[in-house]
C-alpha atoms as a PDB file:
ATOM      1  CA  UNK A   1     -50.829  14.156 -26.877  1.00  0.00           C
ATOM      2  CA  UNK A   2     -52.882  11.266 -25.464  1.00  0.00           C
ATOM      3  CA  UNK A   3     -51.433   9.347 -22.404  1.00  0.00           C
ATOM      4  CA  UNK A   4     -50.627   6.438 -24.592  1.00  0.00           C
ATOM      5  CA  UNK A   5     -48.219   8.339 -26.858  1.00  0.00           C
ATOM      6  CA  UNK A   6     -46.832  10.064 -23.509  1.00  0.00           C
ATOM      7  CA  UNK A   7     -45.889   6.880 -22.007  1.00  0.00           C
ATOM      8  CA  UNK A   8     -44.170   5.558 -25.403  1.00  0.00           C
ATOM      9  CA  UNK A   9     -42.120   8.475 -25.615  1.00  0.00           C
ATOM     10  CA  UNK A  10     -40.584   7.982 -22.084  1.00  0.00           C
ATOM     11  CA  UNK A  11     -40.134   4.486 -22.721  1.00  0.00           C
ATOM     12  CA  UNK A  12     -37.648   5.214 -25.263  1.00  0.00           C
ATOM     13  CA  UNK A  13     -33.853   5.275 -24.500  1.00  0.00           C
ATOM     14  CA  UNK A  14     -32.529   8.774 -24.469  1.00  0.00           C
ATOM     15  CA  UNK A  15     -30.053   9.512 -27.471  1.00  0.00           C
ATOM     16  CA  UNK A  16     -25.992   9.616 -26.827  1.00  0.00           C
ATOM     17  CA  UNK A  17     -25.584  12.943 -26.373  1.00  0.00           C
ATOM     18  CA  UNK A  18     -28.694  13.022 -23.733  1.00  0.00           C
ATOM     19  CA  UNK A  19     -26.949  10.236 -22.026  1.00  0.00           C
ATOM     20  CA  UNK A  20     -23.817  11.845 -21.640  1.00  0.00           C
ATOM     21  CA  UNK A  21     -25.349  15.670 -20.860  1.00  0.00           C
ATOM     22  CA  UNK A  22     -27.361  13.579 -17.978  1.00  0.00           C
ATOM     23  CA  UNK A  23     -24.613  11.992 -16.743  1.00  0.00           C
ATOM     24  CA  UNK A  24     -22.203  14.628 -16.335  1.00  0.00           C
ATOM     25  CA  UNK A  25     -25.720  16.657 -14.820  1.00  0.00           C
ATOM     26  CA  UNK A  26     -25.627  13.405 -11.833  1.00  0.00           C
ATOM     27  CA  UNK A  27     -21.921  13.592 -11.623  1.00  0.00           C
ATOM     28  CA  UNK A  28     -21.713  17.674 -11.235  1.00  0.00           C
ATOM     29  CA  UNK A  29     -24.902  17.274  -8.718  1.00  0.00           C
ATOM     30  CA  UNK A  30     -22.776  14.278  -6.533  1.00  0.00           C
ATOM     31  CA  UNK A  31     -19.578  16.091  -6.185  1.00  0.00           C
ATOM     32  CA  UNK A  32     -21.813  19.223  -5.126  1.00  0.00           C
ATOM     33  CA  UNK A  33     -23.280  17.288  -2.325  1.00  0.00           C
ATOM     34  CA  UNK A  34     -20.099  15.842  -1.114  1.00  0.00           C
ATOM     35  CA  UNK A  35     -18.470  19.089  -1.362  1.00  0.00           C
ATOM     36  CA  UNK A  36     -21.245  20.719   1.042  1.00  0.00           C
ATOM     37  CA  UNK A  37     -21.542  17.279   3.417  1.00  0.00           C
ATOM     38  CA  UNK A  38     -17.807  17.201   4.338  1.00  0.00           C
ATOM     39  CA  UNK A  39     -17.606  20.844   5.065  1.00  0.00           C
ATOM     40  CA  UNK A  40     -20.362  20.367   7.414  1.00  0.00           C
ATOM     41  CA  UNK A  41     -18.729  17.401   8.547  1.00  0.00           C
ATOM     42  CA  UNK A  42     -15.645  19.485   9.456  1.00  0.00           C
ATOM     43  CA  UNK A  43     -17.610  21.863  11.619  1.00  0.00           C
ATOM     44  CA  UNK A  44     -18.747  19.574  13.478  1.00  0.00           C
ATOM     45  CA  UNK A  45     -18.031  19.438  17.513  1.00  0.00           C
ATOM     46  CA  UNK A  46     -16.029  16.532  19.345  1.00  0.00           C
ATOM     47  CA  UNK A  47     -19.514  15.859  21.285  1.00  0.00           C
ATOM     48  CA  UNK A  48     -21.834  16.230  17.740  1.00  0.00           C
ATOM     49  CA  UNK A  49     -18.891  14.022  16.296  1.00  0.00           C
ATOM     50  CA  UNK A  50     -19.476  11.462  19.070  1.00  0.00           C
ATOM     51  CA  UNK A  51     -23.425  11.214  18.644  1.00  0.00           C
ATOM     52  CA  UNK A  52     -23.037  10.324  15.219  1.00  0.00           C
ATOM     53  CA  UNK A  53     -20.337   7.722  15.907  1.00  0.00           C
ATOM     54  CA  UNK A  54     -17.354   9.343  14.677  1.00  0.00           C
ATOM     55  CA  UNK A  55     -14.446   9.701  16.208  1.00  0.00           C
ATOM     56  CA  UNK A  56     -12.340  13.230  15.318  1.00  0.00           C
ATOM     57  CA  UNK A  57      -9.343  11.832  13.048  1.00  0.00           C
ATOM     58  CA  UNK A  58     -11.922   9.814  10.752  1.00  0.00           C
ATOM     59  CA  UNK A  59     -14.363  12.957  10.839  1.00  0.00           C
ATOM     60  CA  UNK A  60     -11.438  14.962   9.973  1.00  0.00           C
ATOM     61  CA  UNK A  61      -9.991  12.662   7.130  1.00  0.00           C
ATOM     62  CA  UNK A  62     -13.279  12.256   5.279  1.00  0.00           C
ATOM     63  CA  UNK A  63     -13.752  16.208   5.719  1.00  0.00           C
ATOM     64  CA  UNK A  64     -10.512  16.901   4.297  1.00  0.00           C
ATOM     65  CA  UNK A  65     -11.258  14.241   1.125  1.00  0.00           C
ATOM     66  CA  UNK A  66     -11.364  16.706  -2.399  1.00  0.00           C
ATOM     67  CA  UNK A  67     -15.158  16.797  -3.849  1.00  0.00           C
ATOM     68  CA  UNK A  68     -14.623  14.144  -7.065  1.00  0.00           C
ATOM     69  CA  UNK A  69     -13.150  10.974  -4.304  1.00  0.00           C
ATOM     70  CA  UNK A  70     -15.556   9.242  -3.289  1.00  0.00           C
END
């Protein structure tokens, strides 16, 4: 396949189904990260809390947030 053809075929739109599988790929991929950022979040120390600007209750109410709110 010559470089011309490669770059038409990634042009193109990806079909429904793509769309949706890629999609609900990001989605799965965002909750993961939240998920794994507010349970480091939680273990964090009053003094690491305070470098970053945070103050314990708002550190502890994102922390306790579920995965899928954002």
């Amino acid at each position: 396949m010559s470089l011309s053809e490669a770059l038409v075929l990634s042009a193109r739109p990806l079909p429904p189904v793509s769309r949706v599988i890629v999609s609900l790929a990001l989605a799965v991929a965002n909750w993961e990260l939240r998920h794994r950022t507010r349970k480091q979040l939680g273990g964090l120390s009053t003094h690491q809390l305070k470098d970053i600007g945070l103050d314990p209750m708002t550190a502890s109410a994102e922390a306790t947030k579920p995965f899928w709110q954002a």
